[in-house]
PDB file of N, CA and C in Angstrom:
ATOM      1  N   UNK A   1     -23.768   9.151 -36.329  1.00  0.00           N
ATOM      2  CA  UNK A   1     -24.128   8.267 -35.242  1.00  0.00           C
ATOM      3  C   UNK A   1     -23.442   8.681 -33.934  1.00  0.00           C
ATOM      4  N   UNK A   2     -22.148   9.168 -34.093  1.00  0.00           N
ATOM      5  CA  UNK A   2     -21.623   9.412 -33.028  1.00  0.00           C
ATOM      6  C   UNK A   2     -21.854  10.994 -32.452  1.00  0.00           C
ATOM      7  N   UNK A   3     -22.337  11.672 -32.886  1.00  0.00           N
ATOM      8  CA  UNK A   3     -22.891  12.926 -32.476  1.00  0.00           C
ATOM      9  C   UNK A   3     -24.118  12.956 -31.992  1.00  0.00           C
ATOM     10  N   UNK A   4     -25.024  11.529 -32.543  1.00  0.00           N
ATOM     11  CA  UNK A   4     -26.459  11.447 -31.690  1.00  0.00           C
ATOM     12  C   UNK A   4     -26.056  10.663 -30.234  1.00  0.00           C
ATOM     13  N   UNK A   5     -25.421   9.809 -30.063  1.00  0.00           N
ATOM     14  CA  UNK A   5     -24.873   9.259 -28.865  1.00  0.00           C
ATOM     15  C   UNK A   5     -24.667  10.114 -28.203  1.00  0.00           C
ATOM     16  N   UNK A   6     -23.415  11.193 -28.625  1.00  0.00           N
ATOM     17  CA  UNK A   6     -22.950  12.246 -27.423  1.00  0.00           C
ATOM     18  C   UNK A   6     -23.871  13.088 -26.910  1.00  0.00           C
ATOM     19  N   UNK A   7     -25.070  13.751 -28.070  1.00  0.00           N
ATOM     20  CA  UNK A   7     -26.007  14.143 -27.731  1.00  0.00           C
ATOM     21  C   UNK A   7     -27.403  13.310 -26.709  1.00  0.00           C
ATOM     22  N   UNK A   8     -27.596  12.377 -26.892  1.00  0.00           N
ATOM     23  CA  UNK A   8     -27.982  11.451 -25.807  1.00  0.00           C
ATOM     24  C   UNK A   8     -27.541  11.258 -24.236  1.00  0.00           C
ATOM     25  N   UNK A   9     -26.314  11.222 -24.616  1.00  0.00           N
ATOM     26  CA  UNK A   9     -25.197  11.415 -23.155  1.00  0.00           C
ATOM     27  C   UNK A   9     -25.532  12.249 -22.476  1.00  0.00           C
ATOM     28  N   UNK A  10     -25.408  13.863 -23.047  1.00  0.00           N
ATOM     29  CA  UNK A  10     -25.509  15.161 -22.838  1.00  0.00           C
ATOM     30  C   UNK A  10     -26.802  15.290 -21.790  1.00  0.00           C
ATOM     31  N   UNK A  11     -27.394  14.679 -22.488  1.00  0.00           N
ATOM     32  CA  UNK A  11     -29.576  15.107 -22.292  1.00  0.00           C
ATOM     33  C   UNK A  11     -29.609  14.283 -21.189  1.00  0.00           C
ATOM     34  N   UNK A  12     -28.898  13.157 -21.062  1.00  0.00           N
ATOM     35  CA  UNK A  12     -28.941  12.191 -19.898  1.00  0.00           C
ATOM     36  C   UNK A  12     -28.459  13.003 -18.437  1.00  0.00           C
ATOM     37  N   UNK A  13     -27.177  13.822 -18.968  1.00  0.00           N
ATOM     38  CA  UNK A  13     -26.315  13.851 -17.761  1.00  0.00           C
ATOM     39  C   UNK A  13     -27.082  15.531 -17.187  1.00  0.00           C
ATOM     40  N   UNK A  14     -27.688  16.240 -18.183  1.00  0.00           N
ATOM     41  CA  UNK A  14     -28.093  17.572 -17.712  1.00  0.00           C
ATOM     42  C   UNK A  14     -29.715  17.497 -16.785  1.00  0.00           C
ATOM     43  N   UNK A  15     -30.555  16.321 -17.953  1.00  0.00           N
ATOM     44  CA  UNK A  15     -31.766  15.797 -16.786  1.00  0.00           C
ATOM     45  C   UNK A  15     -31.081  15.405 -15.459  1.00  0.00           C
ATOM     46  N   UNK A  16     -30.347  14.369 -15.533  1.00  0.00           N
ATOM     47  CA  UNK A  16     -29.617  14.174 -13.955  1.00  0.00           C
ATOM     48  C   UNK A  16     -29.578  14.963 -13.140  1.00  0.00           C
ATOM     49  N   UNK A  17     -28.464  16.425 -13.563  1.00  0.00           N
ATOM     50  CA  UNK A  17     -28.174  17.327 -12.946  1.00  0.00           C
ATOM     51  C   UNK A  17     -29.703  18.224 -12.140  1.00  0.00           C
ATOM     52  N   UNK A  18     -30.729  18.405 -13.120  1.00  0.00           N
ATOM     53  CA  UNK A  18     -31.391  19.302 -12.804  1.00  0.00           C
ATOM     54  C   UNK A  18     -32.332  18.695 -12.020  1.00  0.00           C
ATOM     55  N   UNK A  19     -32.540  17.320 -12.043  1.00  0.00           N
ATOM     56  CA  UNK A  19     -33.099  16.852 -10.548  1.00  0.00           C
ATOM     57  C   UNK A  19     -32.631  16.885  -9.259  1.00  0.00           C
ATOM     58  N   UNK A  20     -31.551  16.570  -9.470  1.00  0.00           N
ATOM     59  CA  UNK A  20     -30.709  16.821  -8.194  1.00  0.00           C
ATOM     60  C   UNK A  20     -30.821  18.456  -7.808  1.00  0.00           C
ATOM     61  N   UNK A  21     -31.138  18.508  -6.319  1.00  0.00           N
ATOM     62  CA  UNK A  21     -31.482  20.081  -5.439  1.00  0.00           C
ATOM     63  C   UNK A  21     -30.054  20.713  -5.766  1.00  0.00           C
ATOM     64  N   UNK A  22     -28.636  19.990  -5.886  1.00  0.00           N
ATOM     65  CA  UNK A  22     -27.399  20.813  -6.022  1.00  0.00           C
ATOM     66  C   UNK A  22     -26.507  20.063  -7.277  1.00  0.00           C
ATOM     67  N   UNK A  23     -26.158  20.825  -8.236  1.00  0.00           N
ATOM     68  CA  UNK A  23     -25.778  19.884  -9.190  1.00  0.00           C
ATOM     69  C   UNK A  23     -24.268  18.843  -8.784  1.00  0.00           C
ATOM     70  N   UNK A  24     -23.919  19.485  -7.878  1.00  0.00           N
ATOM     71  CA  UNK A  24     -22.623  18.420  -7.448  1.00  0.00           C
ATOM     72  C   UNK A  24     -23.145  17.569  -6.645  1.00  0.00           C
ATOM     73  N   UNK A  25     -24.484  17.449  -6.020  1.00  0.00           N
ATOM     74  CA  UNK A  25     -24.245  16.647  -5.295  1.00  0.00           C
ATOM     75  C   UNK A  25     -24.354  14.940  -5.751  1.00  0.00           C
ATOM     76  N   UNK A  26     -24.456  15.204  -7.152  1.00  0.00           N
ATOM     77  CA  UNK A  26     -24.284  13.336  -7.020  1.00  0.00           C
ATOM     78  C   UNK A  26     -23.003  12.984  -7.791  1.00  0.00           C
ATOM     79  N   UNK A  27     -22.013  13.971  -7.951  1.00  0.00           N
ATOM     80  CA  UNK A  27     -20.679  13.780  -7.864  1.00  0.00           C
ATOM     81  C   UNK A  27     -20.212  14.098  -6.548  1.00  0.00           C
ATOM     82  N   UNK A  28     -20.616  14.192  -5.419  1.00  0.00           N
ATOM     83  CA  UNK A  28     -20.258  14.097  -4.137  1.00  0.00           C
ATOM     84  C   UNK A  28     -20.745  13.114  -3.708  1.00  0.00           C
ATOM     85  N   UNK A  29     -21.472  12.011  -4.321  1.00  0.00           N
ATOM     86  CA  UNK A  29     -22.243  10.885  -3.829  1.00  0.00           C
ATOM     87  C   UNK A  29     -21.006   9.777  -4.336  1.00  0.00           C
ATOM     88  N   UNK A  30     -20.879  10.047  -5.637  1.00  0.00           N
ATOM     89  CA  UNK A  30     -19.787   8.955  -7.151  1.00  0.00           C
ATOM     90  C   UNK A  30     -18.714   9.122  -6.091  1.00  0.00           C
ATOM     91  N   UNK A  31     -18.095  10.270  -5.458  1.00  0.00           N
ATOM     92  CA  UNK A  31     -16.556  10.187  -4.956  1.00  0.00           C
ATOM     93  C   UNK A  31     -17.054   9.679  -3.658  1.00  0.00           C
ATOM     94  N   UNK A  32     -18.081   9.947  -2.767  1.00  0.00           N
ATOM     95  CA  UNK A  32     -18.210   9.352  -1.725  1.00  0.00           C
ATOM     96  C   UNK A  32     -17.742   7.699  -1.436  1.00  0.00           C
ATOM     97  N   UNK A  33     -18.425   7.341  -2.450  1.00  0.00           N
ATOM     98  CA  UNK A  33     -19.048   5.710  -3.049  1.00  0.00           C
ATOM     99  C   UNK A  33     -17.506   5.350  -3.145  1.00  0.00           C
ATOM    100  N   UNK A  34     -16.800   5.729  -4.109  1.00  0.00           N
ATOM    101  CA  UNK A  34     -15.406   5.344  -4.544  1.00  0.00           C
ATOM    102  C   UNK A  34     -14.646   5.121  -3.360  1.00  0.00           C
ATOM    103  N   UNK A  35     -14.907   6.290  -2.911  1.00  0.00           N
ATOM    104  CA  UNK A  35     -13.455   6.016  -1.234  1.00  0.00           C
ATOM    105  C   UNK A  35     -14.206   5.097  -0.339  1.00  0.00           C
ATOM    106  N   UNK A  36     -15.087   4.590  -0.488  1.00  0.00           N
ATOM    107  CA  UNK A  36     -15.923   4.014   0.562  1.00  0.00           C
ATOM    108  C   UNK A  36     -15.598   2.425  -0.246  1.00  0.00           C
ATOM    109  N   UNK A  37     -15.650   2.318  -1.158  1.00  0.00           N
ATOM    110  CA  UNK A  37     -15.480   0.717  -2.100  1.00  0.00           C
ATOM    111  C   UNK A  37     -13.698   1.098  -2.152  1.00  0.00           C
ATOM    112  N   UNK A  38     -13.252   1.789  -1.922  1.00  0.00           N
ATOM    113  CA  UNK A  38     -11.754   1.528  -2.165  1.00  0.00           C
ATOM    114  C   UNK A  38     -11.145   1.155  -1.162  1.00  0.00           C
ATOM    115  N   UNK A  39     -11.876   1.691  -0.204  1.00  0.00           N
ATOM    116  CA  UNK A  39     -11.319   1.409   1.797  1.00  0.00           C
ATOM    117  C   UNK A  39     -11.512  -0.423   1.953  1.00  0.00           C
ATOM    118  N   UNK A  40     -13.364  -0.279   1.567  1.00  0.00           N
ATOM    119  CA  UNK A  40     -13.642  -2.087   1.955  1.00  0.00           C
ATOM    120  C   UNK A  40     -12.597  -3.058   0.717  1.00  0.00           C
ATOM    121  N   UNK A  41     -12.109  -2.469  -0.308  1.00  0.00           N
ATOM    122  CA  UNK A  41     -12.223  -3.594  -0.879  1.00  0.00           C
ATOM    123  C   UNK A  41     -10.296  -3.843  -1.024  1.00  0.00           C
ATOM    124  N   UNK A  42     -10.090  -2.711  -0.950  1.00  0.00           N
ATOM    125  CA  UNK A  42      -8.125  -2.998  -0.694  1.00  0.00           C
ATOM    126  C   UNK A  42      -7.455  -4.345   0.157  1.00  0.00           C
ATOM    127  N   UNK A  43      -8.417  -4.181   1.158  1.00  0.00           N
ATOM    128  CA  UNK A  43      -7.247  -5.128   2.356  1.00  0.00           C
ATOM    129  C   UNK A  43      -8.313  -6.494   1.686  1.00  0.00           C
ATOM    130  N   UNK A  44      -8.895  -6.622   1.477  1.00  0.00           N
ATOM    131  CA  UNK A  44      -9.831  -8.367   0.540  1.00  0.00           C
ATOM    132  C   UNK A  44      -8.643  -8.609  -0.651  1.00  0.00           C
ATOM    133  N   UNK A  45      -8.784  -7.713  -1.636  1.00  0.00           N
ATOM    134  CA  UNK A  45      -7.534  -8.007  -2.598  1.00  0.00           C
ATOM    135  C   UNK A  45      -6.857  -8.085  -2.456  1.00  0.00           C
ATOM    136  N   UNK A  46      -5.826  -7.463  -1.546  1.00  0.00           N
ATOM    137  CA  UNK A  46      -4.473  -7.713  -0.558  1.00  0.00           C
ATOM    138  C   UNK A  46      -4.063  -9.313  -0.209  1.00  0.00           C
ATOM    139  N   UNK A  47      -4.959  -9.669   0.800  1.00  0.00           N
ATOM    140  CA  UNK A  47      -5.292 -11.199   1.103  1.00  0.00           C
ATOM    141  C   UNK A  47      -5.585 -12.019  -0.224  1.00  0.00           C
ATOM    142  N   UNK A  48      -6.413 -11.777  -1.144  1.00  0.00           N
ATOM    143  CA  UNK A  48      -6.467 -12.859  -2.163  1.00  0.00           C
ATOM    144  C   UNK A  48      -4.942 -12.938  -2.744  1.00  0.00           C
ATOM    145  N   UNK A  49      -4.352 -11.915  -3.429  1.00  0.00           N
ATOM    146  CA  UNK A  49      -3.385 -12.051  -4.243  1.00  0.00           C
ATOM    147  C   UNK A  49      -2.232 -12.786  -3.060  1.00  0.00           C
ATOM    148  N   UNK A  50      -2.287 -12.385  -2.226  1.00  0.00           N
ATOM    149  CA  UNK A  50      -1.214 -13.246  -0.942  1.00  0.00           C
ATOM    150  C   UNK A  50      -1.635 -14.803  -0.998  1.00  0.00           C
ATOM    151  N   UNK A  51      -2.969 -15.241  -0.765  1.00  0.00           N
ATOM    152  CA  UNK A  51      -3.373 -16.763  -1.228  1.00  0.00           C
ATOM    153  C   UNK A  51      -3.166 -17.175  -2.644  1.00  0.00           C
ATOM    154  N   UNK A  52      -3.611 -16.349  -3.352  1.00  0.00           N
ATOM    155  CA  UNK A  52      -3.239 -16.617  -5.400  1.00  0.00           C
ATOM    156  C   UNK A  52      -1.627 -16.770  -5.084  1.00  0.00           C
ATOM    157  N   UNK A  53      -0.747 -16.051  -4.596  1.00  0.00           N
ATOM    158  CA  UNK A  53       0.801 -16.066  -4.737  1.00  0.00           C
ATOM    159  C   UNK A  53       0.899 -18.097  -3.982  1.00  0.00           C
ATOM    160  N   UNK A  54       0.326 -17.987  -2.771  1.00  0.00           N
ATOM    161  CA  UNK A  54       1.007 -19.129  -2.366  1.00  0.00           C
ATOM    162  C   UNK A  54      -0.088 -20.402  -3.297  1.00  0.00           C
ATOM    163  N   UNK A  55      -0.866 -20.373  -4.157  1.00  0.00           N
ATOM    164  CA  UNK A  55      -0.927 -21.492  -5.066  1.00  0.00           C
ATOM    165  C   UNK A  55      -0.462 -21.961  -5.807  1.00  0.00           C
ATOM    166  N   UNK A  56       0.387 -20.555  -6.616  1.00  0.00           N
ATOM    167  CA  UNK A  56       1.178 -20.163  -7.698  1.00  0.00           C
ATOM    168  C   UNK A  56       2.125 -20.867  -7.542  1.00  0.00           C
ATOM    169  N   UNK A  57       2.900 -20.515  -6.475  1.00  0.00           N
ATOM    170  CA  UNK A  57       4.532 -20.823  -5.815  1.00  0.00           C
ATOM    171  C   UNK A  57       4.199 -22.703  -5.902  1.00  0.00           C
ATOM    172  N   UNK A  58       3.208 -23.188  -5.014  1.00  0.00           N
ATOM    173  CA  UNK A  58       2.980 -24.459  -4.761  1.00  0.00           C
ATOM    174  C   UNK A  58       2.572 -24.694  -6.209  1.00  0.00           C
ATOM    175  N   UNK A  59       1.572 -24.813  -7.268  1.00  0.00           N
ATOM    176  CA  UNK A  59       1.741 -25.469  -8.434  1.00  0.00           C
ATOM    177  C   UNK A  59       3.103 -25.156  -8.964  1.00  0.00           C
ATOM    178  N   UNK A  60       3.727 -24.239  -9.288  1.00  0.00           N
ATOM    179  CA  UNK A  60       4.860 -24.164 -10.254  1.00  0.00           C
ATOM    180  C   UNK A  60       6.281 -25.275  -9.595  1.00  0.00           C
ATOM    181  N   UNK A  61       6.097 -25.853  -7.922  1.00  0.00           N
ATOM    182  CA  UNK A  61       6.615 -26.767  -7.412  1.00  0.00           C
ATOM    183  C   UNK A  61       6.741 -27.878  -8.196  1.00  0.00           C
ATOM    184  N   UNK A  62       5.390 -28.512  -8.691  1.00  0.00           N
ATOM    185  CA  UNK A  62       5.522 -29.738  -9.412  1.00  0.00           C
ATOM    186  C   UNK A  62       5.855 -29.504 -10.555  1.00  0.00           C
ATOM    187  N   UNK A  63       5.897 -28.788 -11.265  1.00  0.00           N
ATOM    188  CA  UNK A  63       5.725 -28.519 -12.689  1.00  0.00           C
ATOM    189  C   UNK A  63       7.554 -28.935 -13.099  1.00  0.00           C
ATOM    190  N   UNK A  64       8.083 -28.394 -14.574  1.00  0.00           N
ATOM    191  CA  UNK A  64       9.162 -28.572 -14.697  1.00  0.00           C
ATOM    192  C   UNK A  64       9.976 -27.555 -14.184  1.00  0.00           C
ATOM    193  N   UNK A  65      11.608 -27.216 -14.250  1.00  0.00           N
ATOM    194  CA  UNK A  65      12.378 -25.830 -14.032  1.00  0.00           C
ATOM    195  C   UNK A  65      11.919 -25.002 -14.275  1.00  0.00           C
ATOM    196  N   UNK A  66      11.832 -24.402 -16.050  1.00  0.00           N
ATOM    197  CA  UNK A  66      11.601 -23.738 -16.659  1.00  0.00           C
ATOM    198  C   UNK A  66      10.129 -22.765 -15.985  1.00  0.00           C
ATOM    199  N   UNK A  67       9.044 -23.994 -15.595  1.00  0.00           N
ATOM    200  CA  UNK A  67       7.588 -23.244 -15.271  1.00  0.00           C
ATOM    201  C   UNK A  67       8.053 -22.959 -13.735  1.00  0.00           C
ATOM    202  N   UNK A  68       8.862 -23.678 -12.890  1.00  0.00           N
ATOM    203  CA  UNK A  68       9.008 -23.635 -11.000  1.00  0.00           C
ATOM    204  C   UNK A  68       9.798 -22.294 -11.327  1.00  0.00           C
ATOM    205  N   UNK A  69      10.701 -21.844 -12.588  1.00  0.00           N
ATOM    206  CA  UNK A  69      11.458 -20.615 -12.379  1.00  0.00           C
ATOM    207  C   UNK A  69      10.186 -19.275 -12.481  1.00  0.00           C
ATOM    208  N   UNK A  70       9.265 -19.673 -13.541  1.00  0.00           N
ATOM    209  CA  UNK A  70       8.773 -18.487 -13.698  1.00  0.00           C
ATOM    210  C   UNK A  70       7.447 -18.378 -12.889  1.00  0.00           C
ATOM    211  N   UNK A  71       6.871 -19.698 -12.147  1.00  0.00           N
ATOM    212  CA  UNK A  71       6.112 -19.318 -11.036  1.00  0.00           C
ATOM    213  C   UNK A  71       6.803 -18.549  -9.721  1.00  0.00           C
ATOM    214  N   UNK A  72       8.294 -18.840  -9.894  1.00  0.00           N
ATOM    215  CA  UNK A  72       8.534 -18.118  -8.652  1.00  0.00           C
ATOM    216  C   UNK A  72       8.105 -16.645  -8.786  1.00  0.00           C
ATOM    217  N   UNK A  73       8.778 -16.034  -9.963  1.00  0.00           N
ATOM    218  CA  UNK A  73       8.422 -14.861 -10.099  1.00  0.00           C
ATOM    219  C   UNK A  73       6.908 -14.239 -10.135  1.00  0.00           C
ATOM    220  N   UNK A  74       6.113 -15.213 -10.571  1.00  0.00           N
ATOM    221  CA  UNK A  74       4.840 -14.866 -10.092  1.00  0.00           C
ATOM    222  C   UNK A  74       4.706 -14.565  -8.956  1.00  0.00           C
ATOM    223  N   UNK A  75       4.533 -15.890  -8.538  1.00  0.00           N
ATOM    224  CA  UNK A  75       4.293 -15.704  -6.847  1.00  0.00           C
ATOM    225  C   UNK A  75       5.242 -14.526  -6.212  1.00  0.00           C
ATOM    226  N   UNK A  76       6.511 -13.778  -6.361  1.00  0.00           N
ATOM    227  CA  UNK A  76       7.208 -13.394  -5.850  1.00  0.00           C
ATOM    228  C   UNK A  76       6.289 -12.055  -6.236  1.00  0.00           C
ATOM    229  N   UNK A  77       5.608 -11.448  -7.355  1.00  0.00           N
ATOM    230  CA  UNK A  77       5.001 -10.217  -8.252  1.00  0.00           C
ATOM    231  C   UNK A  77       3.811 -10.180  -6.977  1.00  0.00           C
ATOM    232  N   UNK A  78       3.198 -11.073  -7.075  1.00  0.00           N
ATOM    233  CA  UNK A  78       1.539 -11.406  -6.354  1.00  0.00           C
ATOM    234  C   UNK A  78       1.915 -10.896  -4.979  1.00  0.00           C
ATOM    235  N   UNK A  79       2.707 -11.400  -4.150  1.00  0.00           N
ATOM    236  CA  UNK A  79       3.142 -11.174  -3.116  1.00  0.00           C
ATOM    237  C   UNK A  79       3.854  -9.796  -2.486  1.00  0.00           C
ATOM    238  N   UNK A  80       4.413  -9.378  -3.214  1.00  0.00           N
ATOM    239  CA  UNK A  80       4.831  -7.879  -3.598  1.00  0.00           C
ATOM    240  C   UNK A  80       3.718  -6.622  -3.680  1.00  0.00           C
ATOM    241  N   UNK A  81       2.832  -7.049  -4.470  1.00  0.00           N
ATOM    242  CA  UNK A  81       1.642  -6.455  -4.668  1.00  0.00           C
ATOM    243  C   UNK A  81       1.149  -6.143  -3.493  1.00  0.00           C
ATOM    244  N   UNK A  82       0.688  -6.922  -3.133  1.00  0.00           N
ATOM    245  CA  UNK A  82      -0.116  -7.866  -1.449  1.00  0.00           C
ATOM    246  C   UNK A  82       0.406  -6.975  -0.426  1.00  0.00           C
ATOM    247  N   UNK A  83       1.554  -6.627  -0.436  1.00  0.00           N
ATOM    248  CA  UNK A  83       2.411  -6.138   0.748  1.00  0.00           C
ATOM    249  C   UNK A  83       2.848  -4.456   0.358  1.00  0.00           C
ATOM    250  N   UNK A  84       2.505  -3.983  -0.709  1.00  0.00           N
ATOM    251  CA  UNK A  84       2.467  -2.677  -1.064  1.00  0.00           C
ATOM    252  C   UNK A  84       1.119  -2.027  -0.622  1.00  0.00           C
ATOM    253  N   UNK A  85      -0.258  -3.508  -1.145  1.00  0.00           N
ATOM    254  CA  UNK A  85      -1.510  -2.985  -1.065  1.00  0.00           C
ATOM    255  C   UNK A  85      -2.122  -1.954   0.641  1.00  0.00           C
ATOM    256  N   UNK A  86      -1.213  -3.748   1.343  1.00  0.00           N
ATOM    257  CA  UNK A  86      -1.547  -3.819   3.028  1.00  0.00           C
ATOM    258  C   UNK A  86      -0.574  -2.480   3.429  1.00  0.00           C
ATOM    259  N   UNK A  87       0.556  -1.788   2.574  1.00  0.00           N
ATOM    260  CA  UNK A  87       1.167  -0.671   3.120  1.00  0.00           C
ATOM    261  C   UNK A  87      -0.014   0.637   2.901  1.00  0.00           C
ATOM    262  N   UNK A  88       0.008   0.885   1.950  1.00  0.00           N
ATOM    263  CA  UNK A  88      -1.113   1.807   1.091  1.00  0.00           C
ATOM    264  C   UNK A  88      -2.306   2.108   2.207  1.00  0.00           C
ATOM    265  N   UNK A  89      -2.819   0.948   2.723  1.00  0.00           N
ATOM    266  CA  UNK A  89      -3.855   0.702   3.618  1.00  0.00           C
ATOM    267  C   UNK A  89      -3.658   1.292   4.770  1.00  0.00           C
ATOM    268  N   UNK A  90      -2.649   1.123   5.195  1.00  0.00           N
ATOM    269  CA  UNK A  90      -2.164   0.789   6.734  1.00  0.00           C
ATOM    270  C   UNK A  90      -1.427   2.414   6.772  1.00  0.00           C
ATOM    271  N   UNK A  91      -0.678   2.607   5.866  1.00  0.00           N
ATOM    272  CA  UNK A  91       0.142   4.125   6.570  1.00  0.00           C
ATOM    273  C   UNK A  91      -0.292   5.336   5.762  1.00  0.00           C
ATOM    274  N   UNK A  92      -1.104   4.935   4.571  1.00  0.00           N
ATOM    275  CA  UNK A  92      -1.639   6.348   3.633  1.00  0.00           C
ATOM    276  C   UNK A  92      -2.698   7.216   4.514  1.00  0.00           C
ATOM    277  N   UNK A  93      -3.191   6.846   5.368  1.00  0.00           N
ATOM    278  CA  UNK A  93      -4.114   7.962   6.016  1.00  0.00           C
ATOM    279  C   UNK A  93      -3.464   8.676   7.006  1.00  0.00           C
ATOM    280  N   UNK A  94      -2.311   8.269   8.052  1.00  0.00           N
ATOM    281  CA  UNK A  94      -1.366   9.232   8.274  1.00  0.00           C
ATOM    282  C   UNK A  94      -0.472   9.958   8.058  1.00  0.00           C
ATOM    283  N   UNK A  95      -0.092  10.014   6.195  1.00  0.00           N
ATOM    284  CA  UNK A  95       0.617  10.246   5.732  1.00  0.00           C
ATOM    285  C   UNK A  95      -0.370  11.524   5.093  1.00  0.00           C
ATOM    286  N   UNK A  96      -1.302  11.040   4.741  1.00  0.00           N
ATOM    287  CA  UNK A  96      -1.957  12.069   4.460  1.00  0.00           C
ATOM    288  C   UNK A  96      -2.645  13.082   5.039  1.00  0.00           C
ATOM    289  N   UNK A  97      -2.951  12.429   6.522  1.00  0.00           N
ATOM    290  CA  UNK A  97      -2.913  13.881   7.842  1.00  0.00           C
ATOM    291  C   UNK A  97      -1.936  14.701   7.719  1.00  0.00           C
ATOM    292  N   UNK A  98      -0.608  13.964   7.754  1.00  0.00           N
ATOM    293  CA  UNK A  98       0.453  14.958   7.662  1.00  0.00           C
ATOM    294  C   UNK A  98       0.180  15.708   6.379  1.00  0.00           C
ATOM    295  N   UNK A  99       0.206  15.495   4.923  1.00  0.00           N
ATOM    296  CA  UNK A  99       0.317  16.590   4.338  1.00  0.00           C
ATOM    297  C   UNK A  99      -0.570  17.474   4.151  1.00  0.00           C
ATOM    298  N   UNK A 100      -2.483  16.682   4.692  1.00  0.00           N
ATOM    299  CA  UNK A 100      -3.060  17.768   4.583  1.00  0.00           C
ATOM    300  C   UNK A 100      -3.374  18.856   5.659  1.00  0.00           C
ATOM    301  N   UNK A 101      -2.475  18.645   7.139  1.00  0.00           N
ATOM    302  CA  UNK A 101      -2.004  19.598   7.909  1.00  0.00           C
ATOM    303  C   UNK A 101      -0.807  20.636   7.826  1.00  0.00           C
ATOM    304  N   UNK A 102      -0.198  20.191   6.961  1.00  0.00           N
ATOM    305  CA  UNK A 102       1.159  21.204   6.519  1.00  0.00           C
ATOM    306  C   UNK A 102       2.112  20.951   7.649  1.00  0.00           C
ATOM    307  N   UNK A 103       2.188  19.942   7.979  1.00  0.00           N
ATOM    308  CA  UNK A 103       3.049  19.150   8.935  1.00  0.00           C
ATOM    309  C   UNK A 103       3.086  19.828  10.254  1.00  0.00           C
ATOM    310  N   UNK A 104       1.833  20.039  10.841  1.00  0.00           N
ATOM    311  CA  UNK A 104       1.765  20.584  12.052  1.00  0.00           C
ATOM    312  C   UNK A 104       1.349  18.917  13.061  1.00  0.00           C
ATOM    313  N   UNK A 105       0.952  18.690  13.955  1.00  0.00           N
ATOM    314  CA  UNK A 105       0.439  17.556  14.729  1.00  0.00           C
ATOM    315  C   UNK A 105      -0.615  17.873  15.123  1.00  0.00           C
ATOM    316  N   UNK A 106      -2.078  18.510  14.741  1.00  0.00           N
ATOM    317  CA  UNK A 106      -3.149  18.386  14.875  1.00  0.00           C
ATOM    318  C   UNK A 106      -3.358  17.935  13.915  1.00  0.00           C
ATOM    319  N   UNK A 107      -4.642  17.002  14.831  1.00  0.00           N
ATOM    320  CA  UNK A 107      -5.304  15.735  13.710  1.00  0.00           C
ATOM    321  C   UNK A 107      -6.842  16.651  13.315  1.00  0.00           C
ATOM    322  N   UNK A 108      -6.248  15.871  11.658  1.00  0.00           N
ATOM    323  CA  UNK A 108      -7.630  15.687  11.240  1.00  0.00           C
ATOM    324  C   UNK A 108      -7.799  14.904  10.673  1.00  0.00           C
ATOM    325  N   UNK A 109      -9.144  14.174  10.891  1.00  0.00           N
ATOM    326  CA  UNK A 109      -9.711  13.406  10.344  1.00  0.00           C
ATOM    327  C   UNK A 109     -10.277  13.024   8.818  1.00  0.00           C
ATOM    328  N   UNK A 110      -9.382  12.273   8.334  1.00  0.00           N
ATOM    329  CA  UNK A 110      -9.308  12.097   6.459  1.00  0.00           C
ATOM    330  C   UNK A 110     -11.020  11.483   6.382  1.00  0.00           C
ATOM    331  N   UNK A 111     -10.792  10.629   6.907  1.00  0.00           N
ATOM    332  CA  UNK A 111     -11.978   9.188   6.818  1.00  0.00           C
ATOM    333  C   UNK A 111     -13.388  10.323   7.096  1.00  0.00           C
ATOM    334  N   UNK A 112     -13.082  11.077   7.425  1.00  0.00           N
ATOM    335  CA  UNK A 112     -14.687  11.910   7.642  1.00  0.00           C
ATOM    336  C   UNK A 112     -15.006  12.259   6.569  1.00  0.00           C
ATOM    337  N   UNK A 113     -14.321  12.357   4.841  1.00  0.00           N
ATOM    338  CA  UNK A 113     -14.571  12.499   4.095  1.00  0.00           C
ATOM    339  C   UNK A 113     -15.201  11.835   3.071  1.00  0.00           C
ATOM    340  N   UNK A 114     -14.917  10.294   4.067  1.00  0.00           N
ATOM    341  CA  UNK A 114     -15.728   8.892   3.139  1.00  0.00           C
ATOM    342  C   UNK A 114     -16.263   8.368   4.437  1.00  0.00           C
ATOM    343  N   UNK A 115     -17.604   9.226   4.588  1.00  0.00           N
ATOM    344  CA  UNK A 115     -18.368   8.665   5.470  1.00  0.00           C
ATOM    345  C   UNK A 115     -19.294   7.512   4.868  1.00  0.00           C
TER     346      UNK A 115
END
């Protein structure tokens, strides 16, 4: 059974290929797509888990010690996250000019790669 599956897979992914005019190009489409859903959707998750943290923090308020101790740490995890995400966002594309210039100061443009 599992050798007719892979073989299925196979027949799937080589028809694919041979429609397509260049066989990479719809793995240049899949990575396109990815950096393009990873750009829109970082700084949205960023913001939710920053609102999820401050519900967290506020229910584990009423609750007893034991749950107000370990919502803190939630909320404190959520929030952490949130503020790594919004870094990631915010300084990884000049960080990555720099290394993919070899630390010279001409720019190039990363984002032209997830048009």
């Amino acid at each position: 059974m599992n050798k007719f599956i892979f073989a299925l897979i196979l027949a799937a992914g080589i028809a694919t290929a041979m429609n397509s005019a260049h066989p990479l190009d719809s793995v240049k489409l899949a990575i396109n797509n990815l950096c393009l859903d990873a750009k829109s959707l970082l700084p949205v998750v960023a913001m939710m888990m920053i609102v999820v943290a401050g519900i967290i923090y506020a229910a584990g308020q009423i609750m007893g010690a034991e749950t107000r101790a370990r919502a803190n740490v939630w909320a404190t995890a959520a929030l952490t996250g949130a503020l790594i995400g919004i870094l990631i966002y915010a300084i990884a594309p000049s960080v990555l000019t720099t290394i993919y210039n070899n630390g010279t100061t001409e720019y190039v443009d990363l984002a032209s790669s997830c048009i």
